[in-house]
C-alpha atoms as a PDB file:
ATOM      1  CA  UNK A   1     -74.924 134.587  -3.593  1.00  0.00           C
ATOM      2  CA  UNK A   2     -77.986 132.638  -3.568  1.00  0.00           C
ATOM      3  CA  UNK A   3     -77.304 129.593  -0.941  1.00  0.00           C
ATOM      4  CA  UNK A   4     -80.967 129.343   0.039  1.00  0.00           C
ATOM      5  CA  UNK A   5     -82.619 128.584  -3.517  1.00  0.00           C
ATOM      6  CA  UNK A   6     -79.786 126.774  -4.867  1.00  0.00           C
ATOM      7  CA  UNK A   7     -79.464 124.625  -1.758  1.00  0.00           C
ATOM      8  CA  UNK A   8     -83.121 123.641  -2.182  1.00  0.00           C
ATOM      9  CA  UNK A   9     -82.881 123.126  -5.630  1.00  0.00           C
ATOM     10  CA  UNK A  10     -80.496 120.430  -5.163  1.00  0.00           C
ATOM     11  CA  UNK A  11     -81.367 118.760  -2.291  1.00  0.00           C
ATOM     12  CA  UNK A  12     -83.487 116.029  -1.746  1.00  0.00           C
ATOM     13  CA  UNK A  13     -82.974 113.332  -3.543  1.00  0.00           C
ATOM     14  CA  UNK A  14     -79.224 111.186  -3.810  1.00  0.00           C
ATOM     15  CA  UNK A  15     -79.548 111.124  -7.719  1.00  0.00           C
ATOM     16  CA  UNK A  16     -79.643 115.228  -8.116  1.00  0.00           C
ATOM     17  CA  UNK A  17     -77.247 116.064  -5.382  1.00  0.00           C
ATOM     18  CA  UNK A  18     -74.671 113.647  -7.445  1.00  0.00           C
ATOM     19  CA  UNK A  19     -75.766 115.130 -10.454  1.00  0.00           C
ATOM     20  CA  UNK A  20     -75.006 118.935  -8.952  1.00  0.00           C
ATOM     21  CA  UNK A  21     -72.188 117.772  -7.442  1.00  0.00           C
ATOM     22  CA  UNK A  22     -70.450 117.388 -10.757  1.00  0.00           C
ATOM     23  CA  UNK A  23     -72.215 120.602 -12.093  1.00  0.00           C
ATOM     24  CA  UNK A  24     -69.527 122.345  -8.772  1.00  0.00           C
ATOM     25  CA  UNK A  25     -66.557 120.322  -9.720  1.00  0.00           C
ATOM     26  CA  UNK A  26     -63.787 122.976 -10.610  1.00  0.00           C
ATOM     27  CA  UNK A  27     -61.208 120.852 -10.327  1.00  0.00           C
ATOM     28  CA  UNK A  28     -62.548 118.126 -12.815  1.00  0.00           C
ATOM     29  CA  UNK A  29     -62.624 121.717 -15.020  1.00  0.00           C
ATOM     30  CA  UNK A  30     -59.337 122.827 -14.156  1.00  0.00           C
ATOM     31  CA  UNK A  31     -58.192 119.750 -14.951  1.00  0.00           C
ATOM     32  CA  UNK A  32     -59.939 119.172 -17.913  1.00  0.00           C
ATOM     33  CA  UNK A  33     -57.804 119.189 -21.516  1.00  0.00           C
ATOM     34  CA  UNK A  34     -58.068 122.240 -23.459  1.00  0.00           C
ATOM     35  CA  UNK A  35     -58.297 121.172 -27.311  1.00  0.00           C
ATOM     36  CA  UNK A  36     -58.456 124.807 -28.457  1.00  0.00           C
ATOM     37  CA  UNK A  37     -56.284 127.560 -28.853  1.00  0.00           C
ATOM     38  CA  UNK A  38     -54.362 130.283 -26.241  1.00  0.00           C
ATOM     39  CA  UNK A  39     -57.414 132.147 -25.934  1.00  0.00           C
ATOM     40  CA  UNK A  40     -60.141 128.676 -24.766  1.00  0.00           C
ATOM     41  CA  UNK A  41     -57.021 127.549 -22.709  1.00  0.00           C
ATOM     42  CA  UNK A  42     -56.815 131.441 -21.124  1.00  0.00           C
ATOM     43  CA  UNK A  43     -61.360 131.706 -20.682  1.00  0.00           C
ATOM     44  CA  UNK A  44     -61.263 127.857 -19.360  1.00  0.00           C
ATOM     45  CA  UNK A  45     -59.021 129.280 -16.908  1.00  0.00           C
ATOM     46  CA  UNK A  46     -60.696 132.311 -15.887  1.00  0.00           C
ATOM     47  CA  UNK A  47     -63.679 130.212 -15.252  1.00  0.00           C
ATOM     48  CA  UNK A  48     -62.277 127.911 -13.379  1.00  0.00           C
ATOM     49  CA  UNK A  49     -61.335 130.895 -10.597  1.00  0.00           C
ATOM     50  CA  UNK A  50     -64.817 132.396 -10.867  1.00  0.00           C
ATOM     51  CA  UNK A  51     -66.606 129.338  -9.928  1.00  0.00           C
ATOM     52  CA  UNK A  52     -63.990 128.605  -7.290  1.00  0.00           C
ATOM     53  CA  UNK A  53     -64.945 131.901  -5.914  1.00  0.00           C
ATOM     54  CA  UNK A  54     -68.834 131.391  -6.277  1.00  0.00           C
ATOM     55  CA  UNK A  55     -68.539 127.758  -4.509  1.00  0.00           C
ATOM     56  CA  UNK A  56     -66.742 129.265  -1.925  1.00  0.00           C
ATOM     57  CA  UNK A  57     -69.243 131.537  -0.923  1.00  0.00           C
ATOM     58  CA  UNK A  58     -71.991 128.048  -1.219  1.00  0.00           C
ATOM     59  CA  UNK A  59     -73.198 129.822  -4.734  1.00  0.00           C
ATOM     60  CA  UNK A  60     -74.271 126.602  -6.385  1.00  0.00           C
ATOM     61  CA  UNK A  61     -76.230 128.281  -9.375  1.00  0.00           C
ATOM     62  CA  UNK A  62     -72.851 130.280 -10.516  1.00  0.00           C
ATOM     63  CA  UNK A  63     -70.855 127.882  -9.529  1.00  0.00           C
ATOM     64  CA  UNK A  64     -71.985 125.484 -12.177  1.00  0.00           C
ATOM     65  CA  UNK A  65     -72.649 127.683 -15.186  1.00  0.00           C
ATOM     66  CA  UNK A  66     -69.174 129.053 -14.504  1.00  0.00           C
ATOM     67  CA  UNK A  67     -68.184 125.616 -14.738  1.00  0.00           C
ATOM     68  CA  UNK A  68     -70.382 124.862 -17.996  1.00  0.00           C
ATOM     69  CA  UNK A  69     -69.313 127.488 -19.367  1.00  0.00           C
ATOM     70  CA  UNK A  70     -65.718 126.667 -18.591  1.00  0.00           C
ATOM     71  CA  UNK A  71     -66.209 122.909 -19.950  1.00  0.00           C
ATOM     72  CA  UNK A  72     -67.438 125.003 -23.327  1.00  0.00           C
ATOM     73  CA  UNK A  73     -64.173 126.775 -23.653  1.00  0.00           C
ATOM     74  CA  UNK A  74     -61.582 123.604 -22.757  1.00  0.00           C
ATOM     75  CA  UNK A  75     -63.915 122.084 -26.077  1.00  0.00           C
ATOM     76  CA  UNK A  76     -62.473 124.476 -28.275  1.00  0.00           C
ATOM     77  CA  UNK A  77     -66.033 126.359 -28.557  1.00  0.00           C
ATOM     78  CA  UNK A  78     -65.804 129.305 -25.697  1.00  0.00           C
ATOM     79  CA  UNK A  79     -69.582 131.012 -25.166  1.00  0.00           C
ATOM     80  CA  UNK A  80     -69.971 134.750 -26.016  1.00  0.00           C
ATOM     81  CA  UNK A  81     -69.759 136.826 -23.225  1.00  0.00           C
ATOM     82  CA  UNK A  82     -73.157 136.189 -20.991  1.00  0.00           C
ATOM     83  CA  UNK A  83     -76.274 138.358 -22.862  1.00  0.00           C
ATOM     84  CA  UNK A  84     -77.323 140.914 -20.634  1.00  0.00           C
ATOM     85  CA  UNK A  85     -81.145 139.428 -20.381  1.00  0.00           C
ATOM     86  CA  UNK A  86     -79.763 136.367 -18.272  1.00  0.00           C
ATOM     87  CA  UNK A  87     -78.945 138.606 -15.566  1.00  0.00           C
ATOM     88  CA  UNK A  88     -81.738 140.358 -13.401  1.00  0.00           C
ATOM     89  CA  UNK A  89     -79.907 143.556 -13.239  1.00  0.00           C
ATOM     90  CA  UNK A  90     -80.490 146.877 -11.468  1.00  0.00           C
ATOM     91  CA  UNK A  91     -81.699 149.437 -14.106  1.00  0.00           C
ATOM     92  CA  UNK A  92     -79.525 151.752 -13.009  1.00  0.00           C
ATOM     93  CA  UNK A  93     -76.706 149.519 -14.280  1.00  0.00           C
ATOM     94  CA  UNK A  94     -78.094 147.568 -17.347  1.00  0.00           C
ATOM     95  CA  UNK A  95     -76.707 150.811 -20.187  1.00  0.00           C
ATOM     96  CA  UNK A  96     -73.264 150.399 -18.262  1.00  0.00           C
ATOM     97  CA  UNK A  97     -72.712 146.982 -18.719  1.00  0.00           C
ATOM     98  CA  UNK A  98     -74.621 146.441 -22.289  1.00  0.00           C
ATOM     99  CA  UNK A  99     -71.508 149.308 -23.138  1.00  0.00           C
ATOM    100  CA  UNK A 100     -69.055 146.430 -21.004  1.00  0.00           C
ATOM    101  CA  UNK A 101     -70.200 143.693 -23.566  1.00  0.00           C
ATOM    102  CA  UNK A 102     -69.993 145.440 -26.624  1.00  0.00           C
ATOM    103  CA  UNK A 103     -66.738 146.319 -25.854  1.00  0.00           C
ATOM    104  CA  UNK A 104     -65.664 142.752 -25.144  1.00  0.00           C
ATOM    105  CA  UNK A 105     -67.820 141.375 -28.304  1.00  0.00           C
ATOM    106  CA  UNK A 106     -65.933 144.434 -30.471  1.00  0.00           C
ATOM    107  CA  UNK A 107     -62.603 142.592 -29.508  1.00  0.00           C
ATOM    108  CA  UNK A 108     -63.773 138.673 -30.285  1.00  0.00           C
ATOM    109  CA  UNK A 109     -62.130 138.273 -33.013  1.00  0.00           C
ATOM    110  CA  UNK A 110     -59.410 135.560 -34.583  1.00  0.00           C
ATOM    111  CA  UNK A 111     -56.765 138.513 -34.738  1.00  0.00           C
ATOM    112  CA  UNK A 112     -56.855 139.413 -31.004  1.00  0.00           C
ATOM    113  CA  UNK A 113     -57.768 136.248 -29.749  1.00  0.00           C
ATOM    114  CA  UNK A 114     -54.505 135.066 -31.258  1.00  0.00           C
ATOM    115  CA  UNK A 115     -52.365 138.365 -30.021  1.00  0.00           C
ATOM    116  CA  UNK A 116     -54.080 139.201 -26.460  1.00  0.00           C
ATOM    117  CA  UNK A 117     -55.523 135.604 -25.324  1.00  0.00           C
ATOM    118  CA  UNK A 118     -55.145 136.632 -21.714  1.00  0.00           C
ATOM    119  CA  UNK A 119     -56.139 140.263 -21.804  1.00  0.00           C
ATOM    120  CA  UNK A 120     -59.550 139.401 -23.883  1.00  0.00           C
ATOM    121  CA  UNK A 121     -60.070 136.077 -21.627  1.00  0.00           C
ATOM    122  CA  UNK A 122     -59.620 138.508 -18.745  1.00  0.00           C
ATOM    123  CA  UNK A 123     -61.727 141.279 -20.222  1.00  0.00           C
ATOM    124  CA  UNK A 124     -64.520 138.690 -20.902  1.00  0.00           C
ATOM    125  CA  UNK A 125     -64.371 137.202 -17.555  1.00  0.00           C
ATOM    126  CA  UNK A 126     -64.295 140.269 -16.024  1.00  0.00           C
ATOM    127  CA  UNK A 127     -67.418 141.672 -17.430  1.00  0.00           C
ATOM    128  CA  UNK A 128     -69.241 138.102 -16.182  1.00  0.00           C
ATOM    129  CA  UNK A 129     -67.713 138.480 -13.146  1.00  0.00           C
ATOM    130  CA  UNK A 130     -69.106 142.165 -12.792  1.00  0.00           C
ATOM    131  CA  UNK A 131     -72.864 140.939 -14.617  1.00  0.00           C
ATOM    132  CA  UNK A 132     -73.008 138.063 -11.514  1.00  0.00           C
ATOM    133  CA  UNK A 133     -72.463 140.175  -8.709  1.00  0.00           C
ATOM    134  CA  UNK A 134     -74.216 143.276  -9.601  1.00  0.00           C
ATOM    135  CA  UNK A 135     -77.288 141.355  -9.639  1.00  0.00           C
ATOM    136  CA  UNK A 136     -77.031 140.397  -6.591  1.00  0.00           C
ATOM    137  CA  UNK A 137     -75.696 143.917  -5.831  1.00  0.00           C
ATOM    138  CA  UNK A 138     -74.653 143.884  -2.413  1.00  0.00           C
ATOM    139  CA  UNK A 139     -70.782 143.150  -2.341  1.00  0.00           C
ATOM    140  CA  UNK A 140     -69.419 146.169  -3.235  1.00  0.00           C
ATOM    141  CA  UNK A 141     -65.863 145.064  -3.308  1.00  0.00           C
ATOM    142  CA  UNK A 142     -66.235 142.022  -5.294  1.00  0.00           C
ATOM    143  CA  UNK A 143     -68.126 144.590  -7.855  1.00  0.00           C
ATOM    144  CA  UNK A 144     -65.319 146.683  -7.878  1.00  0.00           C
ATOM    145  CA  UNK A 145     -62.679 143.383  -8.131  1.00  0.00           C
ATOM    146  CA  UNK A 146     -64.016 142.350 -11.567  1.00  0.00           C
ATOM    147  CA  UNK A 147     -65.214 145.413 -12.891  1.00  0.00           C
ATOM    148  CA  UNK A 148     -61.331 146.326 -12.476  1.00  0.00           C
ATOM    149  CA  UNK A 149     -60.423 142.992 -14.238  1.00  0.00           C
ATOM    150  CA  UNK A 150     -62.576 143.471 -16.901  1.00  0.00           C
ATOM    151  CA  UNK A 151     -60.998 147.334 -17.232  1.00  0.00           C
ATOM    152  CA  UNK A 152     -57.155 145.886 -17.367  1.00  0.00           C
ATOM    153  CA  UNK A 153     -58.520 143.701 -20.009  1.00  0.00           C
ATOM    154  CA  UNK A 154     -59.791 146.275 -22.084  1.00  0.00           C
ATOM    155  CA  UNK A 155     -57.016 148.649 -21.822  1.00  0.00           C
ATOM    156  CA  UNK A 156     -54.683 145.789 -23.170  1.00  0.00           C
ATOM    157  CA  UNK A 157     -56.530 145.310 -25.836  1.00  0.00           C
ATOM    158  CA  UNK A 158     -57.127 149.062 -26.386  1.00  0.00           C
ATOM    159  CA  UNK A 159     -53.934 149.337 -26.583  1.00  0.00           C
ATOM    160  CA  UNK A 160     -52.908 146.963 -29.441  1.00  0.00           C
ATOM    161  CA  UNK A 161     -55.309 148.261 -31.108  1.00  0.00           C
ATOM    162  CA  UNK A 162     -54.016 151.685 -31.039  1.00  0.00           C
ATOM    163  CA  UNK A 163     -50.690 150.734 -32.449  1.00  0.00           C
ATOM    164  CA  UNK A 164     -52.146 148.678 -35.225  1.00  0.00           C
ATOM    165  CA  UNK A 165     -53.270 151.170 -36.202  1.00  0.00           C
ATOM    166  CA  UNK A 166     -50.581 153.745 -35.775  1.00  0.00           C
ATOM    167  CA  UNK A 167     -48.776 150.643 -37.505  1.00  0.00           C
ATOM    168  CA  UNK A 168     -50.846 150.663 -40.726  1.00  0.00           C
ATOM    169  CA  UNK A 169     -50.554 154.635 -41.122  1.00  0.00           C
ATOM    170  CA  UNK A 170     -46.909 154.192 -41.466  1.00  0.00           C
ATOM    171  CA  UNK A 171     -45.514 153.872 -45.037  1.00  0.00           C
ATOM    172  CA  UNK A 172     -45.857 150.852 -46.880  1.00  0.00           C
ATOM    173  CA  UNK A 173     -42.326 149.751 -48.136  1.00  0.00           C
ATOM    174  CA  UNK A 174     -42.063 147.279 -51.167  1.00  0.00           C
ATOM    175  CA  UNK A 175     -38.122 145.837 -51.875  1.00  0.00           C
ATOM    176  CA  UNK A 176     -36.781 144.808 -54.893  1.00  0.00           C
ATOM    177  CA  UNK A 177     -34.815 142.483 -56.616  1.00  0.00           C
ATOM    178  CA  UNK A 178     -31.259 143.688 -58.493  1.00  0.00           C
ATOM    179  CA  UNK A 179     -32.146 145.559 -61.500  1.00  0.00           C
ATOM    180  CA  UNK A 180     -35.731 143.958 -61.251  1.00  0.00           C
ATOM    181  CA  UNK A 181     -39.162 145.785 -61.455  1.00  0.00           C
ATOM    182  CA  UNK A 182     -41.365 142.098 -60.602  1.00  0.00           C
ATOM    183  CA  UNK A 183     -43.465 142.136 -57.579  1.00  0.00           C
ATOM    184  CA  UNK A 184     -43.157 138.367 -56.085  1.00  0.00           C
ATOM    185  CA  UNK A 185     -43.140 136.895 -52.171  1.00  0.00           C
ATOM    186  CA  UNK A 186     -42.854 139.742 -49.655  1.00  0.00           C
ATOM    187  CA  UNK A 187     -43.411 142.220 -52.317  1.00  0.00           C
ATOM    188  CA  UNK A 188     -46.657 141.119 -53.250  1.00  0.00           C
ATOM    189  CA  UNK A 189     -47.460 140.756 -49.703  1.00  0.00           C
ATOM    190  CA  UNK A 190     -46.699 144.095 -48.504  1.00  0.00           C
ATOM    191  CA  UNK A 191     -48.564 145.564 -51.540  1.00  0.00           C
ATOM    192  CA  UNK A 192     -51.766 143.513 -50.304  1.00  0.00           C
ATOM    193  CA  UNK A 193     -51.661 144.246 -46.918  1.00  0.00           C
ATOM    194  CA  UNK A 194     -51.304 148.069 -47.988  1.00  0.00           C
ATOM    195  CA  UNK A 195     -54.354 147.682 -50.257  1.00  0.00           C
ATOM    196  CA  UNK A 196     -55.991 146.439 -47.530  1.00  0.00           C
ATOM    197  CA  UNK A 197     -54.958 149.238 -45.151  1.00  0.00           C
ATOM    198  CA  UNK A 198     -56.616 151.466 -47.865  1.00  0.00           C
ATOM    199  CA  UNK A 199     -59.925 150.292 -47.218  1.00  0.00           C
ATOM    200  CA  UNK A 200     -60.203 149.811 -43.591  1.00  0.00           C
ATOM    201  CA  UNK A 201     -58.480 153.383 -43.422  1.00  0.00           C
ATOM    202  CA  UNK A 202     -61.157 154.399 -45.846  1.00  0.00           C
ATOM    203  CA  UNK A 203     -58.003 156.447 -47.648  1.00  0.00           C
ATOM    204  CA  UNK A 204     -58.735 159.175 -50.199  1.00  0.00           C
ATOM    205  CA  UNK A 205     -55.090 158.272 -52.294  1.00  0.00           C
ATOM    206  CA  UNK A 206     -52.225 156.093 -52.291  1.00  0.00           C
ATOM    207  CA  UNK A 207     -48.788 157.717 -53.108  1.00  0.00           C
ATOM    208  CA  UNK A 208     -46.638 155.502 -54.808  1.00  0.00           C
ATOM    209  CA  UNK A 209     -42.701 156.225 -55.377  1.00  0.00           C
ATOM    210  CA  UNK A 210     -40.318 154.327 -56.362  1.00  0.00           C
ATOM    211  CA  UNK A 211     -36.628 154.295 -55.863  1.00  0.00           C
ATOM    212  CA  UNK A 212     -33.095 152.450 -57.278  1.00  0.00           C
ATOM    213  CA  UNK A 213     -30.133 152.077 -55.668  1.00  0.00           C
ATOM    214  CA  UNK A 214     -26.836 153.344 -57.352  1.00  0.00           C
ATOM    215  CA  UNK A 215     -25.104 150.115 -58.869  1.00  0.00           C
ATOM    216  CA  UNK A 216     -26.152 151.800 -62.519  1.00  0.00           C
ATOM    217  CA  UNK A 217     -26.221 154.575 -64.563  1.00  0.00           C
ATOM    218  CA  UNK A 218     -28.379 157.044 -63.138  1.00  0.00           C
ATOM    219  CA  UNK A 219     -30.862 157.638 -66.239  1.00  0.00           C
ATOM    220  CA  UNK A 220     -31.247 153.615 -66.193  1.00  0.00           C
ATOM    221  CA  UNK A 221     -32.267 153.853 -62.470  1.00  0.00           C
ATOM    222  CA  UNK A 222     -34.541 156.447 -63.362  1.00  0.00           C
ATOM    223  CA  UNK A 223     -36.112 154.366 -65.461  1.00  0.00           C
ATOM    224  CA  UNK A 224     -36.080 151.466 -63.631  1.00  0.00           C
ATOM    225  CA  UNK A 225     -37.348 153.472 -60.363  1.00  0.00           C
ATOM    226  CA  UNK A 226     -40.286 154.128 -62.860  1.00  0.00           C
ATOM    227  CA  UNK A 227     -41.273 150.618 -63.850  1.00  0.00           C
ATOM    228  CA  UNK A 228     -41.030 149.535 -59.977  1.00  0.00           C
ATOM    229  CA  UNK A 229     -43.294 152.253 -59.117  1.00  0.00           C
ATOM    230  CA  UNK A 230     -45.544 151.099 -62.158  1.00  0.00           C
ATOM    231  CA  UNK A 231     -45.522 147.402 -60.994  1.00  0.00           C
ATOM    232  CA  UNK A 232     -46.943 148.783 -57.447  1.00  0.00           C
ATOM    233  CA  UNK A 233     -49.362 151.067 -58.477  1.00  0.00           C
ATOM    234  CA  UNK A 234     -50.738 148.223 -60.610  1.00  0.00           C
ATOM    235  CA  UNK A 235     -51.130 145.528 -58.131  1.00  0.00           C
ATOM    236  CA  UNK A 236     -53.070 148.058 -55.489  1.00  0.00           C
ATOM    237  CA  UNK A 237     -55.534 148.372 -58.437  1.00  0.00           C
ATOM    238  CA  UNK A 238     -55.714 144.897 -58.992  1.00  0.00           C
ATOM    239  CA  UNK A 239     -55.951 144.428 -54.953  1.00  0.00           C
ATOM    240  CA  UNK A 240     -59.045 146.698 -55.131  1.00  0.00           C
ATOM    241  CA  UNK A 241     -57.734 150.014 -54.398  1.00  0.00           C
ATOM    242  CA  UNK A 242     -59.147 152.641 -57.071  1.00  0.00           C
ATOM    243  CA  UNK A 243     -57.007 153.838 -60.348  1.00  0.00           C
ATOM    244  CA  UNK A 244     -57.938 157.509 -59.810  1.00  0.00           C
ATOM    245  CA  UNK A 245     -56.601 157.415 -56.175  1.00  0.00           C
ATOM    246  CA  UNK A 246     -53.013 155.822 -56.957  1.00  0.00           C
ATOM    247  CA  UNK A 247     -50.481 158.496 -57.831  1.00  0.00           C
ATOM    248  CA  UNK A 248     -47.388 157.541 -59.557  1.00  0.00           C
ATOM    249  CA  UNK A 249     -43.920 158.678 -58.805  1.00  0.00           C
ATOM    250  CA  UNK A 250     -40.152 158.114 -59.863  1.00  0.00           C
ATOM    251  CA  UNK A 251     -36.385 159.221 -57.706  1.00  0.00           C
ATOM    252  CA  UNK A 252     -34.382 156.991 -59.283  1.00  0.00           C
ATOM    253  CA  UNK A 253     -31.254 156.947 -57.184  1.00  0.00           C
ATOM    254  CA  UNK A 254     -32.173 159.905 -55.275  1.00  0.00           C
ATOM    255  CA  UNK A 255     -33.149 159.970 -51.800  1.00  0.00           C
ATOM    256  CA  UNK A 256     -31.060 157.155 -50.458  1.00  0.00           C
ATOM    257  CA  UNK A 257     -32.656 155.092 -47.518  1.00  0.00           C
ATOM    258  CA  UNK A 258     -28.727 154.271 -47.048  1.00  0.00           C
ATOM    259  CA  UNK A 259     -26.140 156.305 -48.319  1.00  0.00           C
ATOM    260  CA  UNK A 260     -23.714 154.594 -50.843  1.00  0.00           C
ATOM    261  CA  UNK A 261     -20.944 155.826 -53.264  1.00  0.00           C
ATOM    262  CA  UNK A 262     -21.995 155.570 -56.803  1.00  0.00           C
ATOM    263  CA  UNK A 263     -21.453 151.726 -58.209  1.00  0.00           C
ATOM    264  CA  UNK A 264     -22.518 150.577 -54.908  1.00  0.00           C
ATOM    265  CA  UNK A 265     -25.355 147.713 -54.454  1.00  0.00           C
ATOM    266  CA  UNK A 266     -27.764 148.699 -51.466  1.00  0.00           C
ATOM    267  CA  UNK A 267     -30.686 146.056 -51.432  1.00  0.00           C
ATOM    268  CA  UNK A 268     -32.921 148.574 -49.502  1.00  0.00           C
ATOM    269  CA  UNK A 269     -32.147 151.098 -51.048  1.00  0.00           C
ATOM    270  CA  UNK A 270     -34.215 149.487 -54.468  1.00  0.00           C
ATOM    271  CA  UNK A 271     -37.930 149.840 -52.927  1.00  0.00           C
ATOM    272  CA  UNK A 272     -41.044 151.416 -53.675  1.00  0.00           C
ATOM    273  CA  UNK A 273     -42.552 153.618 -50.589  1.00  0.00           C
ATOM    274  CA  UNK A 274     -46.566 153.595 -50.801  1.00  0.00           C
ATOM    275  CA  UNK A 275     -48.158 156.600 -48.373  1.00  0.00           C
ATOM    276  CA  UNK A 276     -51.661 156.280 -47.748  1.00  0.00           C
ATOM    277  CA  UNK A 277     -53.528 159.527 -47.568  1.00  0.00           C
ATOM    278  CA  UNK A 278     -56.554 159.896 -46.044  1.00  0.00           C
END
């Protein structure tokens, strides 16, 4: 809170004080039409509750960046979480919360922005939140408050991230038409987003095996089983993944994802299964 310098720095002539009197108006902000996505709408909103907090307590200077920084957001163009030099922070503190902001910036991106909006809106607010009152560093309480927000924000996000990734370990599974070995829609789509798995998982081989259901004779699925794995094992080299780290192999009808009498059409049972291995 800094009601002395801020008061003076406003005061004194009509012109400014009308001027700084829209800098504090939250609910012109809250108000305001967001023209970006979830995540502006969900930062917008966070600021408008941290400057209605600092013009509660008469803190005119937060009040209005919160609510600059809120008008950014509502635009469609939200500011990066606040750099750690605009804060005159305790030293004891300033490794702590460069950590808090690399965190937050590690998260800014498209994909969780569009999954999490309100976790990394929170997160992000949280961490300004905790930057504004640990310089002033006297209100314990409201340290701990949005150091705790910006902690439930993180642990969301965390989180996702932990099972996207247990998510991309998983097998890769690539369906097929009837008595077809040609990669098209889905197919191709699952085989990309596998090759791409392969790199961000910095894999050391990708198993391929492919598989027919039992509506043939069981040499012809064999054979067919072969060309689907083929088709696969192709496309993840074409998608970037390396030829010496594909392996190649064919079940035919064996190993049923659904078991069926013979003559029987399974759609998921024709698939190729690719296993990363790292």
């Amino acid at each position: 809170m800094r009601k002395s310098l801020t008061v003076l720095s406003c005061a004194g002539m009509a012109g400014i004080l009308s001027a700084c009197s829209g800098a504090w108006d939250v609910e012109g902000l809250q108000s305001s039409a967001v023209t970006g996505n979830a995540f502006d709408q969900a930062l917008r909103d966070e600021y408008v509750a941290l400057a209605a907090a600092e013009r509660a307590e008469y803190d005119w200077r937060d009040t209005a960046a919160f609510v600059a920084r809120g008008k950014l957001a509502a635009a469609g163009t939200p500011p990066a979480p606040e750099a750690i030099a605009e804060r005159d922070l305790p030293d004891g503190k300033v490794a702590e919360l460069t950590a808090a902001r690399a965190q937050v910036m590690h998260f800014l991106t498209p994909a969780y922005k569009a999954e999490a909006p309100k976790a990394l809106a929170a997160a992000q607010a949280g961490y300004e939140c905790w930057m504004q009152e640990q310089e002033e560093n006297w209100q314990l309480d409201d340290i701990a408050a949005c150091r705790k927000q910006f902690d439930g924000g993180i642990k969301v996000l965390a989180d996702l991230e932990k099972a996207k990734a247990m998510k991309a370990t998983a097998p890769f599974v690539v369906y097929f038409g009837l008595n077809s070995a040609k990669l098209q829609g889905d197919a191709l789509a699952v085989v990309k987003e596998a090759a791409a798995a392969f790199k961000t998982q910095k894999a050391s081989r990708a198993d391929v095996a492919g598989y027919a259901d039992r509506s043939g004779p069981a040499r012809y699925n064999d054979r067919l089983s072969s060309l689907r794995a083929e088709a696969v094992g192709e496309a993840l080299i074409k998608a970037g993944v390396p030829e010496s780290a594909v392996t190649i192999s064919a079940f035919g009808e064996s190993d049923l994802a659904v078991p069926t009498p013979d003559g029987k059409k399974e759609p998921r049972n024709r698939r190729v299964i690719i296993r990363l291995v790292k």
